[in-house]
C-alpha atoms as a PDB file:
ATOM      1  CA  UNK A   1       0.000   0.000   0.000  1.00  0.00           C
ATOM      2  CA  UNK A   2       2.989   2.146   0.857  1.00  0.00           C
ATOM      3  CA  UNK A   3       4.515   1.747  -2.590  1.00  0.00           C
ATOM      4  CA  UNK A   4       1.179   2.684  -4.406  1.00  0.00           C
ATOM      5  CA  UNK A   5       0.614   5.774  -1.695  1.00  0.00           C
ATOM      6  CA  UNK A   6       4.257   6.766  -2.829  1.00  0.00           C
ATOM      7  CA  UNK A   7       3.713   5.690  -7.036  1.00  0.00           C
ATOM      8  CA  UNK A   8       0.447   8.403  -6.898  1.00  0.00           C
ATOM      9  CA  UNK A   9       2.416  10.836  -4.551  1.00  0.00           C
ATOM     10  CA  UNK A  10       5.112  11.115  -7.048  1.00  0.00           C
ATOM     11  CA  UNK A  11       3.451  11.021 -10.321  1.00  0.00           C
ATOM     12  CA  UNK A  12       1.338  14.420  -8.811  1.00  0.00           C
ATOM     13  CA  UNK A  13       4.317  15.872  -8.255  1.00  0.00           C
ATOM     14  CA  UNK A  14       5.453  15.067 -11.566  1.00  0.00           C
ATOM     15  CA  UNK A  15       1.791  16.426 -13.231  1.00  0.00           C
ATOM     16  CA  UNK A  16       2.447  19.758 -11.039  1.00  0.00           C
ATOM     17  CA  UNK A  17       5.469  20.535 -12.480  1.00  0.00           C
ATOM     18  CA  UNK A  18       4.276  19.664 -15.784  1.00  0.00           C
ATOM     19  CA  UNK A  19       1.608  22.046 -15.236  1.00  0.00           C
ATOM     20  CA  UNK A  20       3.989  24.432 -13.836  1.00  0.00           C
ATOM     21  CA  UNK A  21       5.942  24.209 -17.294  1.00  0.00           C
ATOM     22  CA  UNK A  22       3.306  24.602 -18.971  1.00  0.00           C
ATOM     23  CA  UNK A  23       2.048  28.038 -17.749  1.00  0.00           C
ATOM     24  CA  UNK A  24       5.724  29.525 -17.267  1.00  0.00           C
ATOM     25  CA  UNK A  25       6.218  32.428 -19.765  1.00  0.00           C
ATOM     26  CA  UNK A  26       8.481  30.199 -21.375  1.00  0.00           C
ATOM     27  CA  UNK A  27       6.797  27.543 -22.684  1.00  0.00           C
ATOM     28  CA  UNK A  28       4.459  30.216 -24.047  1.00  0.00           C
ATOM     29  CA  UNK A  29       7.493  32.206 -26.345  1.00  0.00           C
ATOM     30  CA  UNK A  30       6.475  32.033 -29.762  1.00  0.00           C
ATOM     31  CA  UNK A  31      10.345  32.362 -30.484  1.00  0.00           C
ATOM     32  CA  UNK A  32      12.307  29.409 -29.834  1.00  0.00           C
ATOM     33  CA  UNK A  33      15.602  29.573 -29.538  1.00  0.00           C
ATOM     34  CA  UNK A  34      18.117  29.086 -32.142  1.00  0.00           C
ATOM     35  CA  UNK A  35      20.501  26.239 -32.505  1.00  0.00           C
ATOM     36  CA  UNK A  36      23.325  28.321 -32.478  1.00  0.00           C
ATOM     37  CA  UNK A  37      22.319  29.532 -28.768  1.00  0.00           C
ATOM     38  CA  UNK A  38      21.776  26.206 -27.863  1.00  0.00           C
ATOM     39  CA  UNK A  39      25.297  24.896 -28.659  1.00  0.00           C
ATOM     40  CA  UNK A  40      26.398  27.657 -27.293  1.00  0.00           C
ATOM     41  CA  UNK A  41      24.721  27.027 -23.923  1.00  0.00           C
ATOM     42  CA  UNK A  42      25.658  24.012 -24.306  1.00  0.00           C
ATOM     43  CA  UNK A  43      29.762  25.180 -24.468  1.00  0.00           C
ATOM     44  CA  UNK A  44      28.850  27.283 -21.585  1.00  0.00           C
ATOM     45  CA  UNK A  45      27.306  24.307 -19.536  1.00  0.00           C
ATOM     46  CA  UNK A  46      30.819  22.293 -20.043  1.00  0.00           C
ATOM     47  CA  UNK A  47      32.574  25.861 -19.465  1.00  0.00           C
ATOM     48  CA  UNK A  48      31.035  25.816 -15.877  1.00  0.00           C
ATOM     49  CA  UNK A  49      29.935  22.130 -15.425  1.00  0.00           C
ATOM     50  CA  UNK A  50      26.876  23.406 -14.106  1.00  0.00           C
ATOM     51  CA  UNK A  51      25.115  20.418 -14.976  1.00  0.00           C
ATOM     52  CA  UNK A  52      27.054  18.689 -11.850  1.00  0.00           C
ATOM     53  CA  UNK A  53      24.377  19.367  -9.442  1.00  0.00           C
ATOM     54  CA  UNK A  54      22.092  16.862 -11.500  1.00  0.00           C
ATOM     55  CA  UNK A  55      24.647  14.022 -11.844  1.00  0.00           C
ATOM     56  CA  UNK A  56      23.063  12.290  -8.871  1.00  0.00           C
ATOM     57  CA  UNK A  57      19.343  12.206 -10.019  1.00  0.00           C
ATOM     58  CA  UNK A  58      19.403   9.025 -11.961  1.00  0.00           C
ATOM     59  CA  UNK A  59      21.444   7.053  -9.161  1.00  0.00           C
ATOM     60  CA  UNK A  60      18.853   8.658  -6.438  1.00  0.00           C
ATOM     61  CA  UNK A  61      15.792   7.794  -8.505  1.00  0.00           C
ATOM     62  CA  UNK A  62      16.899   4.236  -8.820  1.00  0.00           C
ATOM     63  CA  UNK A  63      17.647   4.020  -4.806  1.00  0.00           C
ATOM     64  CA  UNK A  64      14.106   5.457  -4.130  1.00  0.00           C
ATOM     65  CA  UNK A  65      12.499   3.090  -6.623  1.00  0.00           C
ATOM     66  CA  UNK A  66      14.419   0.175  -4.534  1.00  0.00           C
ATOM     67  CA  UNK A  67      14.290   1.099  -1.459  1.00  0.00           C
ATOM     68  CA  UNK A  68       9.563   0.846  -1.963  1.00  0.00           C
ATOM     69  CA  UNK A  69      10.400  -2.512  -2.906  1.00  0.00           C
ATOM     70  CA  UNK A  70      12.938  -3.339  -0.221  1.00  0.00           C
ATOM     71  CA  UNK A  71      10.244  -1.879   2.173  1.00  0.00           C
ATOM     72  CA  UNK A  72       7.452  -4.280   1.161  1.00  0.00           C
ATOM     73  CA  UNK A  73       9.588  -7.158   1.206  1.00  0.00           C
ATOM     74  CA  UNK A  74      13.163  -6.811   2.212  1.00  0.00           C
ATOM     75  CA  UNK A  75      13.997 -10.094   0.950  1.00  0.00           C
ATOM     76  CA  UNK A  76      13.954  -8.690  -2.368  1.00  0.00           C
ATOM     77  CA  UNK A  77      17.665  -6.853  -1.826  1.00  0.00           C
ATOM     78  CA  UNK A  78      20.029  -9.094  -3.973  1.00  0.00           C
ATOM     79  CA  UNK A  79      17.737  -9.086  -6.893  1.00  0.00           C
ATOM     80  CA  UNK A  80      16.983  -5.270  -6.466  1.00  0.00           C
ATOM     81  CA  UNK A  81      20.682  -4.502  -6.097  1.00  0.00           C
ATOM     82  CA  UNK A  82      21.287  -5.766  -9.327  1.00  0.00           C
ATOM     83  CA  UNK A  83      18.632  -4.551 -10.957  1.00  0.00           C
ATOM     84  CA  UNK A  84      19.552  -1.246  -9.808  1.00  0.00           C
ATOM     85  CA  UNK A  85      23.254  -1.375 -10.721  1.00  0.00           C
ATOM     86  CA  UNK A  86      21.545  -2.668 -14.648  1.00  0.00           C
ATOM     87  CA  UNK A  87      19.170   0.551 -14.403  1.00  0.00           C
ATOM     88  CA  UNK A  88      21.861   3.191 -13.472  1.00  0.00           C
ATOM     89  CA  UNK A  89      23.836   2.169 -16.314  1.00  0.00           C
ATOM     90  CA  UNK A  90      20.800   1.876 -18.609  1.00  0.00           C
ATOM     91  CA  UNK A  91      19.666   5.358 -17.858  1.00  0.00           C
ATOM     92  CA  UNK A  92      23.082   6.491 -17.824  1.00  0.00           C
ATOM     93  CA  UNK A  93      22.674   8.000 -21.310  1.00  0.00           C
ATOM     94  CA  UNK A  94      19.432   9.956 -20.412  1.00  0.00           C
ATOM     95  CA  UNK A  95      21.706  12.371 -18.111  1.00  0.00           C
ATOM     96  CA  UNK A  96      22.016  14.468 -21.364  1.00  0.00           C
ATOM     97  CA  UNK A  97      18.197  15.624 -21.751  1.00  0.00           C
ATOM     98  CA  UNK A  98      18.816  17.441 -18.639  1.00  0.00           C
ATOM     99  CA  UNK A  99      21.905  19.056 -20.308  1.00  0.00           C
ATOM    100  CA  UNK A 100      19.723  19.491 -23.508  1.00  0.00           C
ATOM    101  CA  UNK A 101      17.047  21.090 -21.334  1.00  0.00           C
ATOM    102  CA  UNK A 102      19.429  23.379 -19.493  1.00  0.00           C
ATOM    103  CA  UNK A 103      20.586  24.474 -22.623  1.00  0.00           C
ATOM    104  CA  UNK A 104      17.434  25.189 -23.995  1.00  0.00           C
ATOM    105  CA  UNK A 105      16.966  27.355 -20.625  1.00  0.00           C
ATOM    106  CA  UNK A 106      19.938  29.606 -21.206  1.00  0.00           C
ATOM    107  CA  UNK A 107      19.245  29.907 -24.583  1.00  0.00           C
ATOM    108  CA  UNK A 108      15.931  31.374 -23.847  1.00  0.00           C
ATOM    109  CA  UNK A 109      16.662  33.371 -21.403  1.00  0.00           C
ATOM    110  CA  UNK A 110      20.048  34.633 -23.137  1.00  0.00           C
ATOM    111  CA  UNK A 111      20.641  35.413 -26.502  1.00  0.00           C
ATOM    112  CA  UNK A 112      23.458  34.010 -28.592  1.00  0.00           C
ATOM    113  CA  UNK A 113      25.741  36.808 -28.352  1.00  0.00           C
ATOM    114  CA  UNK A 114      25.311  37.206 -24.511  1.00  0.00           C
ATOM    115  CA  UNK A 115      26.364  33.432 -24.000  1.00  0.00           C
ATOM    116  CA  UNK A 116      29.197  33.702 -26.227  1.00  0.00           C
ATOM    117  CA  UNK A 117      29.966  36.620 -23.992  1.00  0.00           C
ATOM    118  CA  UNK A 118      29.536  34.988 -20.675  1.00  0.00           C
ATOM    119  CA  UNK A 119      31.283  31.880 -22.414  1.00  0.00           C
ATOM    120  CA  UNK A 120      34.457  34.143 -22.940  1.00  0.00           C
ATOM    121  CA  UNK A 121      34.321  35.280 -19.355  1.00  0.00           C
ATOM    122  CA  UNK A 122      33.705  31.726 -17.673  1.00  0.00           C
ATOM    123  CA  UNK A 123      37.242  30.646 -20.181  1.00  0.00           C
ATOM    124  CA  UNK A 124      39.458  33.247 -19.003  1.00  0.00           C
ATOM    125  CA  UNK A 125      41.664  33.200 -16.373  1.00  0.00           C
ATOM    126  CA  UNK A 126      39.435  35.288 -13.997  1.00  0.00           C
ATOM    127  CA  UNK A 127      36.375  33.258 -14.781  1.00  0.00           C
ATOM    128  CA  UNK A 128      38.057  29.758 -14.248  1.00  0.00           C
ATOM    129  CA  UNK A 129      39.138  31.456 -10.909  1.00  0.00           C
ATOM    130  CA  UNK A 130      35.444  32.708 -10.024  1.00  0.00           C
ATOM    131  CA  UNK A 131      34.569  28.774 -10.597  1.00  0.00           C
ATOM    132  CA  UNK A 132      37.041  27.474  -8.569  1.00  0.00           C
ATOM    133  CA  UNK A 133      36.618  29.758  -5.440  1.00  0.00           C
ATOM    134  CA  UNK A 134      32.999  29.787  -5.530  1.00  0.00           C
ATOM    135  CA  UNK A 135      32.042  26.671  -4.081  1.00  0.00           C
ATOM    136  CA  UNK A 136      34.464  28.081  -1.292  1.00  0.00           C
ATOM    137  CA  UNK A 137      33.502  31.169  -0.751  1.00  0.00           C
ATOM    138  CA  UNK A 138      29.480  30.018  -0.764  1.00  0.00           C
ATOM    139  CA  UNK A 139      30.573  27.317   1.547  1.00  0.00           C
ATOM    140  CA  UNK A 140      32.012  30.136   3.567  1.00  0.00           C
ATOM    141  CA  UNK A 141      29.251  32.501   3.199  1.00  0.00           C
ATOM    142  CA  UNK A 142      26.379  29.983   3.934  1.00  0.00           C
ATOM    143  CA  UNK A 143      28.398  29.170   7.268  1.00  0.00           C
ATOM    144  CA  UNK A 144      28.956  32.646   7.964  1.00  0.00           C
ATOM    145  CA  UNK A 145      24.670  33.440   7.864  1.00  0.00           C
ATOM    146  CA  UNK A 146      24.033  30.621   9.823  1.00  0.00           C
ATOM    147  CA  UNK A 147      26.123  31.789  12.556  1.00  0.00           C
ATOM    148  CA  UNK A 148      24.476  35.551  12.005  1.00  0.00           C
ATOM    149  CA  UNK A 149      21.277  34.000  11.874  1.00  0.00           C
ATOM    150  CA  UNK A 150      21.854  32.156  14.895  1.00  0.00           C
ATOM    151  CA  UNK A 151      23.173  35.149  16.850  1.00  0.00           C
ATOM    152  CA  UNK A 152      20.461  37.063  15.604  1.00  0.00           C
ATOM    153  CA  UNK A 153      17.614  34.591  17.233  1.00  0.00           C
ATOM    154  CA  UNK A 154      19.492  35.193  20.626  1.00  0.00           C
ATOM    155  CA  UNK A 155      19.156  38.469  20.325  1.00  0.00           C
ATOM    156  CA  UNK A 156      15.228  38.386  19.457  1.00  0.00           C
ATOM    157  CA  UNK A 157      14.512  36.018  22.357  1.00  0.00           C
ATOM    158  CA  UNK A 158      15.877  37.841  24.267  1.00  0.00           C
ATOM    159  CA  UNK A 159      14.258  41.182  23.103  1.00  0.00           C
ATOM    160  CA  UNK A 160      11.199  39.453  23.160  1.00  0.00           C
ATOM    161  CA  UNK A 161      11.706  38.043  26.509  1.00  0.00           C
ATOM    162  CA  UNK A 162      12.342  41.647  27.850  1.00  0.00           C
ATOM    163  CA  UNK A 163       9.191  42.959  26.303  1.00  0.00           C
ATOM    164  CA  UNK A 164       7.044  40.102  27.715  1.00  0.00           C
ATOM    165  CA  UNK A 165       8.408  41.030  31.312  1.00  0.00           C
ATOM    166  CA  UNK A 166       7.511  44.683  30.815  1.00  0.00           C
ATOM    167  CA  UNK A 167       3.706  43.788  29.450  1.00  0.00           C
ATOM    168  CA  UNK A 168       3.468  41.796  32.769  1.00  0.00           C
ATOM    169  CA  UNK A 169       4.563  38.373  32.066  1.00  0.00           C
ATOM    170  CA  UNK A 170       6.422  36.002  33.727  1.00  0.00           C
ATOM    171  CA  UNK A 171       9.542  34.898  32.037  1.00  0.00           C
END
């Protein structure tokens, strides 16, 4: 029952965003973009390997799929292993429509010219530096606004603390 609950949870998800898609200005451009600015997103998307954050999808789709099975019957685990190892290989090749989509993105939202631009920038020397610091410095950053953030909720307790005391309350 679990594994049906979970099938129908995840194919509404998969309708919303369709639907979602489907509304976004978008998908409602009369232009499409032109295969120049595609392959040129598509240079860009190598340029920056922004495609990285995707590369686990397939693998974690596969895992979920097993792991409804493994729930329902947990004796199933050496033939879902392998069928999972076959499937990750299998839909190893599909990890370019999300490239192919991406590229479609930027090139709507970009024209040719800008991505050669931004292209140039992400290939010189200052760009391939931006790349390689960044996942430092947002590692960095996101640690420093947690700690801010954190800091910052002492500070309203304890404001609000004070000004509960002075409306009468006991604290």
């Amino acid at each position: 029952m679990r594994m049906i609950e979970a099938v129908k949870s995840t194919s509404r998800l998969a309708a919303v965003a369709a639907a979602l898609v489907m509304v976004s200005p978008a998908a409602h451009s009369q232009q499409q973009p032109s295969a120049a600015a595609i392959a040129t997103a598509k240079q860009l998307i190598a340029a920056t390997n922004s495609n990285a954050v995707f590369t686990p999808l397939i693998a974690g789709v596969v895992e979920q799929a097993k792991l409804l099975y493994l729930q329902q019957n947990p004796a199933l685990a050496q033939d879902l292993n392998e069928i999972a190892a076959q499937l990750r290989t299998e839909l190893a090749p599909r990890f370019s429509e999300l490239t192919d989509e991406m590229a479609k993105l930027y090139a709507t939202h970009f024209t040719n010219d800008e991505l050669k631009a931004i292209l140039v920038f992400y290939e010189s020397p200052v760009g391939k530096k931006l790349l390689e610091q960044q996942p430092s410095v947002v590692e960095s950053s996101m640690k420093f606004a947690q700690d801010w953030a954190n800091k910052l909720s002492d500070q309203v307790i304890a404001r609000m603390r004070a000004e509960l005391k002075k409306r009468g309350h006991a604290m």
